[in-house]
N, C-alpha and C. Protein backbone atom coordinates (compact mmCIF):
# COMPACT_ATOMS: atom_id res chain seq x y z
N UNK A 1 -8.16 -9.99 -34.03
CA UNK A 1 -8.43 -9.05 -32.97
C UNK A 1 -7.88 -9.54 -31.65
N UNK A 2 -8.00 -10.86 -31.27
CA UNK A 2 -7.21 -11.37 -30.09
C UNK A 2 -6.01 -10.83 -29.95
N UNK A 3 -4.90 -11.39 -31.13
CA UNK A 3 -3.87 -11.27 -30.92
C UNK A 3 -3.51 -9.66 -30.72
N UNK A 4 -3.95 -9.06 -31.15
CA UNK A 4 -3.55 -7.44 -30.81
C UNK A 4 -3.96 -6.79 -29.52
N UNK A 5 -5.15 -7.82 -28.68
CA UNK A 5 -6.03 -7.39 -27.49
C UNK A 5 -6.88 -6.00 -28.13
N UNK A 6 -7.76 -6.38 -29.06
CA UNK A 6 -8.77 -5.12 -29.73
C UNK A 6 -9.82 -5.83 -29.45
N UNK A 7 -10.77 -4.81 -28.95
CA UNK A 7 -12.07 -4.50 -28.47
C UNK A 7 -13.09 -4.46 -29.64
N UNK A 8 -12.88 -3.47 -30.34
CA UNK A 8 -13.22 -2.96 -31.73
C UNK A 8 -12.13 -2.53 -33.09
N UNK A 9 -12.60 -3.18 -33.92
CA UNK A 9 -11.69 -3.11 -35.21
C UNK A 9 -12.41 -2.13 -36.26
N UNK A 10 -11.47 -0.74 -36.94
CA UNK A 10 -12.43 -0.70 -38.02
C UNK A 10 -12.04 -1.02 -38.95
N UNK A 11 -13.13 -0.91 -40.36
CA UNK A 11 -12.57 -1.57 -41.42
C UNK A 11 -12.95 -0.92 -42.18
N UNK A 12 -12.42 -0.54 -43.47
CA UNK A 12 -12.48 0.67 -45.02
C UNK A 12 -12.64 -0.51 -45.75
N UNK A 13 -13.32 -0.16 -46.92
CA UNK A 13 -13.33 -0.55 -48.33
C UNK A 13 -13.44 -1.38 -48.27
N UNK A 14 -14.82 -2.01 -47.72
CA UNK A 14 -15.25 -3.77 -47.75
C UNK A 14 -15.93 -4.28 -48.86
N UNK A 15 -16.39 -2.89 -49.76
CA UNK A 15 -17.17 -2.88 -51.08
C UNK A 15 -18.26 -4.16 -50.91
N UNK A 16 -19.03 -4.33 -49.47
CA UNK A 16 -20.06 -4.64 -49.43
C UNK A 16 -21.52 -3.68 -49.74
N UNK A 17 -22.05 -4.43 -50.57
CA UNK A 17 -23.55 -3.66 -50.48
C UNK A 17 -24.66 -4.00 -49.30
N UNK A 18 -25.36 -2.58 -49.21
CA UNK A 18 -26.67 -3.12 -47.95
C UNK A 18 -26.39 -2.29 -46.88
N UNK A 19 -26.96 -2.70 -45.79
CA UNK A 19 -26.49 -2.69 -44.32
C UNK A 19 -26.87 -3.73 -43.63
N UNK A 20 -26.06 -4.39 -42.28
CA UNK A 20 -26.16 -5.23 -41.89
C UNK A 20 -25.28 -5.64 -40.95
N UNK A 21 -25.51 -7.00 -40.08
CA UNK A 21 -24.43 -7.57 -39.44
C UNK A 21 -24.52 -9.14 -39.42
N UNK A 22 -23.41 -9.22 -38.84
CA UNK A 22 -23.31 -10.44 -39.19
C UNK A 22 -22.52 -11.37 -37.86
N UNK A 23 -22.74 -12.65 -37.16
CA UNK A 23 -21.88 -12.92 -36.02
C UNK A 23 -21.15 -14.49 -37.16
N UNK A 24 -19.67 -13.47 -36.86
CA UNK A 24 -18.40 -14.70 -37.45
C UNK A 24 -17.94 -16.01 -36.41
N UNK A 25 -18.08 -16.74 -36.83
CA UNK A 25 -17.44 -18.28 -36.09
C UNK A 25 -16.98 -17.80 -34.95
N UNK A 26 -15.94 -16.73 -34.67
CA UNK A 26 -15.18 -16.58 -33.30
C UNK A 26 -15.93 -15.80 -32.57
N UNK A 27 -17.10 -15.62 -32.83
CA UNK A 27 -17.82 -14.70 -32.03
C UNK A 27 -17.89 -13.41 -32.09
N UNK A 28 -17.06 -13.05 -33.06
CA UNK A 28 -17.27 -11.27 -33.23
C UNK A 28 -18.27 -11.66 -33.73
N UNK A 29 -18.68 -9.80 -33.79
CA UNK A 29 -19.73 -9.38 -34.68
C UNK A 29 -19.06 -8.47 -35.60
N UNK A 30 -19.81 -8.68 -36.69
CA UNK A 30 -19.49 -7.38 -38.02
C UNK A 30 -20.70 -6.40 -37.88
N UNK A 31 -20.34 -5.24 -37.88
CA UNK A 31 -21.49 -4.37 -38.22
C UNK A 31 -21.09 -3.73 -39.91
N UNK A 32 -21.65 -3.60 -40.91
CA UNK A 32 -21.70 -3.35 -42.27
C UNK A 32 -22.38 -2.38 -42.98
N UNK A 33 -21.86 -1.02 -43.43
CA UNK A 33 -22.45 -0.54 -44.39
C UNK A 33 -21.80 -0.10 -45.60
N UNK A 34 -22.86 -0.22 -46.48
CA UNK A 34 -22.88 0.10 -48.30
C UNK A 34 -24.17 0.49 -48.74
N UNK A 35 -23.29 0.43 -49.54
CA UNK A 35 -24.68 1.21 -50.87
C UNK A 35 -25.97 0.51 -50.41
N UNK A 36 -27.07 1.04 -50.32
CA UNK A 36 -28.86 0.31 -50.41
C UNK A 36 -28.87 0.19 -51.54
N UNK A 37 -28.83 1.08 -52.60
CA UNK A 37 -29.58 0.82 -53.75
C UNK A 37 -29.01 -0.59 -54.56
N UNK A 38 -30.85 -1.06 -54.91
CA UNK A 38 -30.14 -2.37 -55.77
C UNK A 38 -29.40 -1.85 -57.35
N UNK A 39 -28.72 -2.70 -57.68
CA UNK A 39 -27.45 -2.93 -58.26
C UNK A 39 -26.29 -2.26 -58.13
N UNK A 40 -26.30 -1.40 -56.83
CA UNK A 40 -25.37 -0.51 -56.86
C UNK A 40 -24.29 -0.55 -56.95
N UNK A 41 -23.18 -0.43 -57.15
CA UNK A 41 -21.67 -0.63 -57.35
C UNK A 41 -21.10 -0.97 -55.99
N UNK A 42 -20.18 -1.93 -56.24
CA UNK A 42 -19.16 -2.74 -55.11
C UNK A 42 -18.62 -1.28 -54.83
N UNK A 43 -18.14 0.03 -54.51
CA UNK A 43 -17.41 0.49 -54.11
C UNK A 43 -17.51 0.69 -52.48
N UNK A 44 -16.49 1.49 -52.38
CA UNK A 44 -16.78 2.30 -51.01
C UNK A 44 -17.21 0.70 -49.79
N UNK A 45 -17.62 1.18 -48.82
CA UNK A 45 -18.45 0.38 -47.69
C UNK A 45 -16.79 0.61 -45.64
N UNK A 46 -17.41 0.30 -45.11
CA UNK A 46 -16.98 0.60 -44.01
C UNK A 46 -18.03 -0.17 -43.19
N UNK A 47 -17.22 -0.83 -41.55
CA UNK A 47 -17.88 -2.10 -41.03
C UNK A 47 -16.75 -1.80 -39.73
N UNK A 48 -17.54 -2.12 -38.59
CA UNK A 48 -16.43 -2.62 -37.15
C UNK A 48 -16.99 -3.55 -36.74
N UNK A 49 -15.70 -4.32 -36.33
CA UNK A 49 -16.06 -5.66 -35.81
C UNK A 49 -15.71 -5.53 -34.25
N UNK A 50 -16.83 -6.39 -34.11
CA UNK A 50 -16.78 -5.85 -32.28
C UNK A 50 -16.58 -7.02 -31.33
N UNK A 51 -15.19 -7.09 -30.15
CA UNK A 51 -15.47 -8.83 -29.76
C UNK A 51 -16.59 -8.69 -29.10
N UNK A 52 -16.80 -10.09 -28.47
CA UNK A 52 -18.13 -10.34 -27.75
C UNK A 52 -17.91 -9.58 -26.32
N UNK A 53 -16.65 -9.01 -25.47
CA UNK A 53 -17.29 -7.47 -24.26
C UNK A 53 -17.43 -6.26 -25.00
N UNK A 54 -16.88 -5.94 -26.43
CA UNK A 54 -17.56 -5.10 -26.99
C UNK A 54 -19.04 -4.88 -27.26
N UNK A 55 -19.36 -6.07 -27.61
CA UNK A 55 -20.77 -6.43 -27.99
C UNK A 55 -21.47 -6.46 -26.50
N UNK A 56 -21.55 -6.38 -26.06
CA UNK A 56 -22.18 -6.83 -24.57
C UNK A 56 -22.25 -5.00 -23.94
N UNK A 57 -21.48 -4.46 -24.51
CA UNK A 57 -21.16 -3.04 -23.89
C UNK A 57 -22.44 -2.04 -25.12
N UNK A 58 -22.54 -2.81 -26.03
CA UNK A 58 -23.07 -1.77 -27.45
C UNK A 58 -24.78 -1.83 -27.05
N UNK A 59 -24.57 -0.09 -27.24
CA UNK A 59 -26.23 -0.14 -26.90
C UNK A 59 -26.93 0.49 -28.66
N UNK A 60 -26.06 0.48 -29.81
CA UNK A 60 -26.78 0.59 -30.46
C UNK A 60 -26.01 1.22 -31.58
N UNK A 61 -26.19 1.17 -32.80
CA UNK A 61 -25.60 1.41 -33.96
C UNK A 61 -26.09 1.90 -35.29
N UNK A 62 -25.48 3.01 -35.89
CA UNK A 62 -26.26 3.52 -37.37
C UNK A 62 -25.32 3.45 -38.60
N UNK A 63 -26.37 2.86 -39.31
CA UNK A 63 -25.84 2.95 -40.77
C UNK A 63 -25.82 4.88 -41.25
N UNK A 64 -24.78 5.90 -41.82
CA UNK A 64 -24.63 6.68 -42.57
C UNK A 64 -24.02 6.70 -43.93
N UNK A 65 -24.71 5.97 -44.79
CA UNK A 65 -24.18 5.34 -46.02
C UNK A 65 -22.59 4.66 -46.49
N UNK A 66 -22.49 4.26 -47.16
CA UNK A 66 -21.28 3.52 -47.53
C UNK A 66 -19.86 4.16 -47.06
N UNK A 67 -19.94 5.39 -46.44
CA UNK A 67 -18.84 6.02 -46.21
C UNK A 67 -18.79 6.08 -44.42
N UNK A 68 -19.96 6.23 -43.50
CA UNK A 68 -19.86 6.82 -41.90
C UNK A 68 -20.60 5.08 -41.40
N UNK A 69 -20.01 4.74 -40.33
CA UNK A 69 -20.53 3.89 -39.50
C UNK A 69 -20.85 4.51 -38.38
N UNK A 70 -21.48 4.66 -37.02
CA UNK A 70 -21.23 4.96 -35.94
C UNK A 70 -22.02 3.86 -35.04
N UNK A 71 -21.13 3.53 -33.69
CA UNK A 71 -22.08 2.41 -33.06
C UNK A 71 -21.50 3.18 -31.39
N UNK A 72 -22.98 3.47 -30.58
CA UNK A 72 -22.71 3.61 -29.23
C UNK A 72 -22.24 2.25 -28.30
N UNK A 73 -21.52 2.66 -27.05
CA UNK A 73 -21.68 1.80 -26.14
C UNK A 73 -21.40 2.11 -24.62
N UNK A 74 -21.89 1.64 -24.31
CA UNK A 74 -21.70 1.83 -22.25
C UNK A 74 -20.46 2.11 -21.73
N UNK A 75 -20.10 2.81 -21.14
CA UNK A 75 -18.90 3.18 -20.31
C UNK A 75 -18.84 2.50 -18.85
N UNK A 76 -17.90 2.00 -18.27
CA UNK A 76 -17.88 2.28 -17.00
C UNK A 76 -18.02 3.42 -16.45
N UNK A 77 -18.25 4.22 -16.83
CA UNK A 77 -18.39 5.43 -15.82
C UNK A 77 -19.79 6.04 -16.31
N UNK A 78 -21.08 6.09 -15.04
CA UNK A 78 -22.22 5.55 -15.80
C UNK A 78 -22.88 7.05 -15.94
N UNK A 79 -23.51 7.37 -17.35
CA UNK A 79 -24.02 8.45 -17.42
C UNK A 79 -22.88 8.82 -19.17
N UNK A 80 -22.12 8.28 -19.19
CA UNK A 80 -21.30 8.60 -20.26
C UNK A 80 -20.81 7.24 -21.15
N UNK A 81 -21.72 8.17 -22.71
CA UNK A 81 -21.26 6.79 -23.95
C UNK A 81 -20.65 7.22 -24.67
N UNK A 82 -19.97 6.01 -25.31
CA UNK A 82 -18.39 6.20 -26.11
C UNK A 82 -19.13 6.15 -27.57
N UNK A 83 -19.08 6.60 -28.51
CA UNK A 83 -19.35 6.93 -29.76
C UNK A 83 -18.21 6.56 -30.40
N UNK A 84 -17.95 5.10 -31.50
CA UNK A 84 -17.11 5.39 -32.29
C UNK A 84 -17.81 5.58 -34.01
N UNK A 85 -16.93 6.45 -34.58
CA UNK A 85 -17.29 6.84 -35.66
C UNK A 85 -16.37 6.09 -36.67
N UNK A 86 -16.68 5.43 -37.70
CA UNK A 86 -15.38 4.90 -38.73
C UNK A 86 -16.29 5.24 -40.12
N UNK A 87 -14.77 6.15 -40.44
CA UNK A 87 -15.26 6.72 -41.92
C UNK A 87 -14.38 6.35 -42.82
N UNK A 88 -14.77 6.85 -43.96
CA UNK A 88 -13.97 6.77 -45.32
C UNK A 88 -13.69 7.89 -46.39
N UNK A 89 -13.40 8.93 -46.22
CA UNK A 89 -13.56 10.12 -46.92
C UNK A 89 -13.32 9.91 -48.58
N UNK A 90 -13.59 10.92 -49.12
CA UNK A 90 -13.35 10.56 -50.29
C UNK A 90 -12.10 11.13 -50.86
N UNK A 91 -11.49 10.58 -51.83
CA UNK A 91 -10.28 11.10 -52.06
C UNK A 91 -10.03 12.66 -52.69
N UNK A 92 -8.87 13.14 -53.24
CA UNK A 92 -8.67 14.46 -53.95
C UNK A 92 -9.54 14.56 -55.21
N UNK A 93 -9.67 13.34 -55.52
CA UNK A 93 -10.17 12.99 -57.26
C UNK A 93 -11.60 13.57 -57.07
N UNK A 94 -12.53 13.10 -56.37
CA UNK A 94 -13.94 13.52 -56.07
C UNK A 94 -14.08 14.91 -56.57
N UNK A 95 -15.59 15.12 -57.04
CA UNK A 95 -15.29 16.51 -57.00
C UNK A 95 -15.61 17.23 -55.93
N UNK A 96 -16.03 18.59 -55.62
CA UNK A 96 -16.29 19.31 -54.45
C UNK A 96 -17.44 18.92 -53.75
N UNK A 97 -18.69 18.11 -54.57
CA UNK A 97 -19.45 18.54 -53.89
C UNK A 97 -20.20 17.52 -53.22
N UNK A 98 -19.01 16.51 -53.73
CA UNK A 98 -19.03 14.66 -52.62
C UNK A 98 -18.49 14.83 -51.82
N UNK A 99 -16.99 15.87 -51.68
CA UNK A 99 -16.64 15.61 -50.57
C UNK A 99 -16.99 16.92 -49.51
N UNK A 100 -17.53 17.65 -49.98
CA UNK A 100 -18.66 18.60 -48.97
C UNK A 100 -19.35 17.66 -48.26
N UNK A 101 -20.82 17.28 -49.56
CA UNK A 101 -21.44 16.09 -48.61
C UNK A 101 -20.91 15.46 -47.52
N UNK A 102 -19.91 14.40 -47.71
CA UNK A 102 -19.20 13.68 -46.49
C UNK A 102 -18.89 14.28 -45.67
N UNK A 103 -18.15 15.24 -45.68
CA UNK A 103 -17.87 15.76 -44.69
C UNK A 103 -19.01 17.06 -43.49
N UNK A 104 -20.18 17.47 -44.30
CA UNK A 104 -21.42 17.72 -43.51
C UNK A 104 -21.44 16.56 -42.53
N UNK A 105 -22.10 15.82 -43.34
CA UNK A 105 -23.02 14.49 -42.79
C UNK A 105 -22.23 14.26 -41.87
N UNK A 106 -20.60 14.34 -41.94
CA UNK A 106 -20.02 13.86 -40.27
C UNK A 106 -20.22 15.03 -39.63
N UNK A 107 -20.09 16.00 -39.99
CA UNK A 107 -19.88 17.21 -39.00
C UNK A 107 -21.52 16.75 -38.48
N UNK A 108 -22.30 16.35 -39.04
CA UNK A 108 -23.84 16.46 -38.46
C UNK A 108 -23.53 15.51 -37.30
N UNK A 109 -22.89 14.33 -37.72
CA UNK A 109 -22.84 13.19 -36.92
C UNK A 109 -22.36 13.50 -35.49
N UNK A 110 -20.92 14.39 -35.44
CA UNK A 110 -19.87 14.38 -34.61
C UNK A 110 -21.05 15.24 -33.70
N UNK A 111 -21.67 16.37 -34.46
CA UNK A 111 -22.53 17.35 -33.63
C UNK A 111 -23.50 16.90 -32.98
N UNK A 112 -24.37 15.69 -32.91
CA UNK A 112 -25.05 14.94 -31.97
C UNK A 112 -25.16 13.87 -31.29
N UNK A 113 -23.47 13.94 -31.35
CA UNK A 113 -23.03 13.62 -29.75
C UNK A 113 -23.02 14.18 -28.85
N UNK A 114 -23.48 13.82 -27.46
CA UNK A 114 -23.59 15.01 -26.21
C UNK A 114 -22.28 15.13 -26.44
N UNK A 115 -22.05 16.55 -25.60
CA UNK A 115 -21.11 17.14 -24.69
C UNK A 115 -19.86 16.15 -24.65
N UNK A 116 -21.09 15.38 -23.10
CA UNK A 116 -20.42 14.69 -22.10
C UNK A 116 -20.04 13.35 -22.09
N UNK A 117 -20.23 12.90 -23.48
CA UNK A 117 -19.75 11.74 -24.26
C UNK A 117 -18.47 11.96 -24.68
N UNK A 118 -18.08 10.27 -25.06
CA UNK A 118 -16.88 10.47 -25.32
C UNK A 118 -16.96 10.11 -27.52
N UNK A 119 -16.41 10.92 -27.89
CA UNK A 119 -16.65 10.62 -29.40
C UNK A 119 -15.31 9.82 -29.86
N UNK A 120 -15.47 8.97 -30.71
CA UNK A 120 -13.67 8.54 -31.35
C UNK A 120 -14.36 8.55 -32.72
N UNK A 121 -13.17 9.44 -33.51
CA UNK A 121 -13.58 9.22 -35.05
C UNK A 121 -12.06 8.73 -35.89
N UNK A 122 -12.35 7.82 -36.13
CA UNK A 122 -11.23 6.99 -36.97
C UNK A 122 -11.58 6.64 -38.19
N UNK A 123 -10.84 6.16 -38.78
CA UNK A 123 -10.63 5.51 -40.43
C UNK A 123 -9.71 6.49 -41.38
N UNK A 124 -10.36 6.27 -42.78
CA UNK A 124 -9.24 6.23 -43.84
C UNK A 124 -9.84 8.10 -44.45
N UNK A 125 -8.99 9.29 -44.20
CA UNK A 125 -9.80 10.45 -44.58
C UNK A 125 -8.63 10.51 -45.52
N UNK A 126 -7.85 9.66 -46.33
CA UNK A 126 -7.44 10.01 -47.26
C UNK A 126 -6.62 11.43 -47.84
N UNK A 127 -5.93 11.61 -46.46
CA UNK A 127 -5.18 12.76 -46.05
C UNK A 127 -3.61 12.22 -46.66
N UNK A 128 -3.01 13.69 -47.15
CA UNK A 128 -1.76 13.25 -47.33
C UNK A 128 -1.01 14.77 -46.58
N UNK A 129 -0.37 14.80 -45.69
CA UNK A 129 0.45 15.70 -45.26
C UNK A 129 1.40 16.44 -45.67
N UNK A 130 2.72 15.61 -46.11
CA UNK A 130 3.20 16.16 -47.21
C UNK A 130 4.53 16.33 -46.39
N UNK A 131 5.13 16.85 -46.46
CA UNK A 131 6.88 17.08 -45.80
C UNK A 131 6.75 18.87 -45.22
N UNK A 132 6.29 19.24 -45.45
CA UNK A 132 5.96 20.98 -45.23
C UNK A 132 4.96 21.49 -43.61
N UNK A 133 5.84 21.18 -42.91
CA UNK A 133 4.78 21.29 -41.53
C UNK A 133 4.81 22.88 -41.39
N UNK A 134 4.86 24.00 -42.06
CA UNK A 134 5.00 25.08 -42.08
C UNK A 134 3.93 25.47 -41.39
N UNK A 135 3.69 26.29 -40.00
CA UNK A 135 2.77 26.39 -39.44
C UNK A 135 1.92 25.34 -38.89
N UNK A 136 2.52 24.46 -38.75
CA UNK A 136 1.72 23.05 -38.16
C UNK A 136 2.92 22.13 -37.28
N UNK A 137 3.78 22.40 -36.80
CA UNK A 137 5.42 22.43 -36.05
C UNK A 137 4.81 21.78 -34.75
N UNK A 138 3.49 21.96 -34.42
CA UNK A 138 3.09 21.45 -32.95
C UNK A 138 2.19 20.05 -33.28
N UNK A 139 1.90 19.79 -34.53
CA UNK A 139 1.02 18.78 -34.59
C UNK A 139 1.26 18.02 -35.93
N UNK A 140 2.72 17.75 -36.08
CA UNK A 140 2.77 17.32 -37.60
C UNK A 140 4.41 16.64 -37.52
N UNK A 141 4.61 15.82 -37.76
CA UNK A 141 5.88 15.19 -37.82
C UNK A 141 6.43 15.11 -39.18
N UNK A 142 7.72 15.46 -39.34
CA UNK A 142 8.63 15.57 -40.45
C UNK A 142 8.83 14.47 -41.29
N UNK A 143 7.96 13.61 -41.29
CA UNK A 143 8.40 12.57 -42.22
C UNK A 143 6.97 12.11 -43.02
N UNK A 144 6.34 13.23 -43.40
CA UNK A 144 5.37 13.27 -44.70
C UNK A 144 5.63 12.33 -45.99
N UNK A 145 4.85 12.06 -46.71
CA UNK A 145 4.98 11.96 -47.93
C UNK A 145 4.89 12.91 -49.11
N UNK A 146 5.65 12.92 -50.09
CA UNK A 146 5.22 14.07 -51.22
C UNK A 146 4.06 15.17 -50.54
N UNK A 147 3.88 15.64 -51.38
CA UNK A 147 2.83 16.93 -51.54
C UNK A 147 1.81 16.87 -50.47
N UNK A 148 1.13 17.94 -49.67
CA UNK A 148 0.11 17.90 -48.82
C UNK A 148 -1.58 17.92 -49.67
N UNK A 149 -2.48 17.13 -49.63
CA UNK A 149 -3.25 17.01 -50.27
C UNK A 149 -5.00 18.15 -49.49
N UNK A 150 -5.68 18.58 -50.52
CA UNK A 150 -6.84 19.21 -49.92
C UNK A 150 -7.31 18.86 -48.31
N UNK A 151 -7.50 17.34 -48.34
CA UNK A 151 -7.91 16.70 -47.17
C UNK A 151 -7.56 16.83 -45.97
């Protein structure tokens, strides 16, 4: 994280179980979620690591199961918090009604954030675009991969 000058890192597919955090030798912090249930399967999990003025700025953080992290924090500009969100969507393979779920539960998420906050939602939504910006010419660059996927 130094070398890039990052504040906050997110991270996909840590296939940790639980929730939790953790402070690493250099002073970050990990924030961690996965599966609760005991024996549950290594899959899935999502975690940001925050340096220590990140950490100093964070007023607080939620586990939304193995797929949504979200952790608030203080702005300089006082009256307004930055919300980052790091997800993991599920892929094409899923069937409909996992990746409904996921995608509620964020829409719930994104929806109780104020207004006048600032929201960032990042990570892995397992989107494939595709080469076909047909009707998408203002927000889509020509150098897709194969086929455009549901996501």
């Amino acid at each position: 994280m130094r070398r890039y000058n990052l504040e906050v890192l997110g991270i996909i597919e840590t296939y940790w179980t639980q929730i939790g955090q953790q402070r690493l030798t250099s002073g970050d912090l990990l924030l961690y979620s996965g599966h609760e249930e005991e024996n549950a399967p290594q899959t899935q999990g999502v975690a940001l690591m925050l340096s220590k003025q990140a950490q100093n700025s964070l007023i607080g953080w939620e586990s939304h199961g193995p797929r949504i992290i979200k952790a608030s924090f203080k702005t300089k500009k006082e009256g307004i918090t930055m919300n980052i969100i790091q997800c993991y969507a599920p892929t094409n393979d899923y069937n409909e009604d996992a990746k409904d779920q996921f995608y509620n539960r964020l829409q719930s998420i994104v929806e109780k954030c104020q207004k006048k906050d600032l929201a960032i939602l990042m990570g892995d939504f397992n989107a494939k675009v595709g080469m076909d910006s047909t009707g998408y010419e203002d927000i889509m660059g020509r150098h897709g991969l194969r086929e455009r996927n549901e996501n």
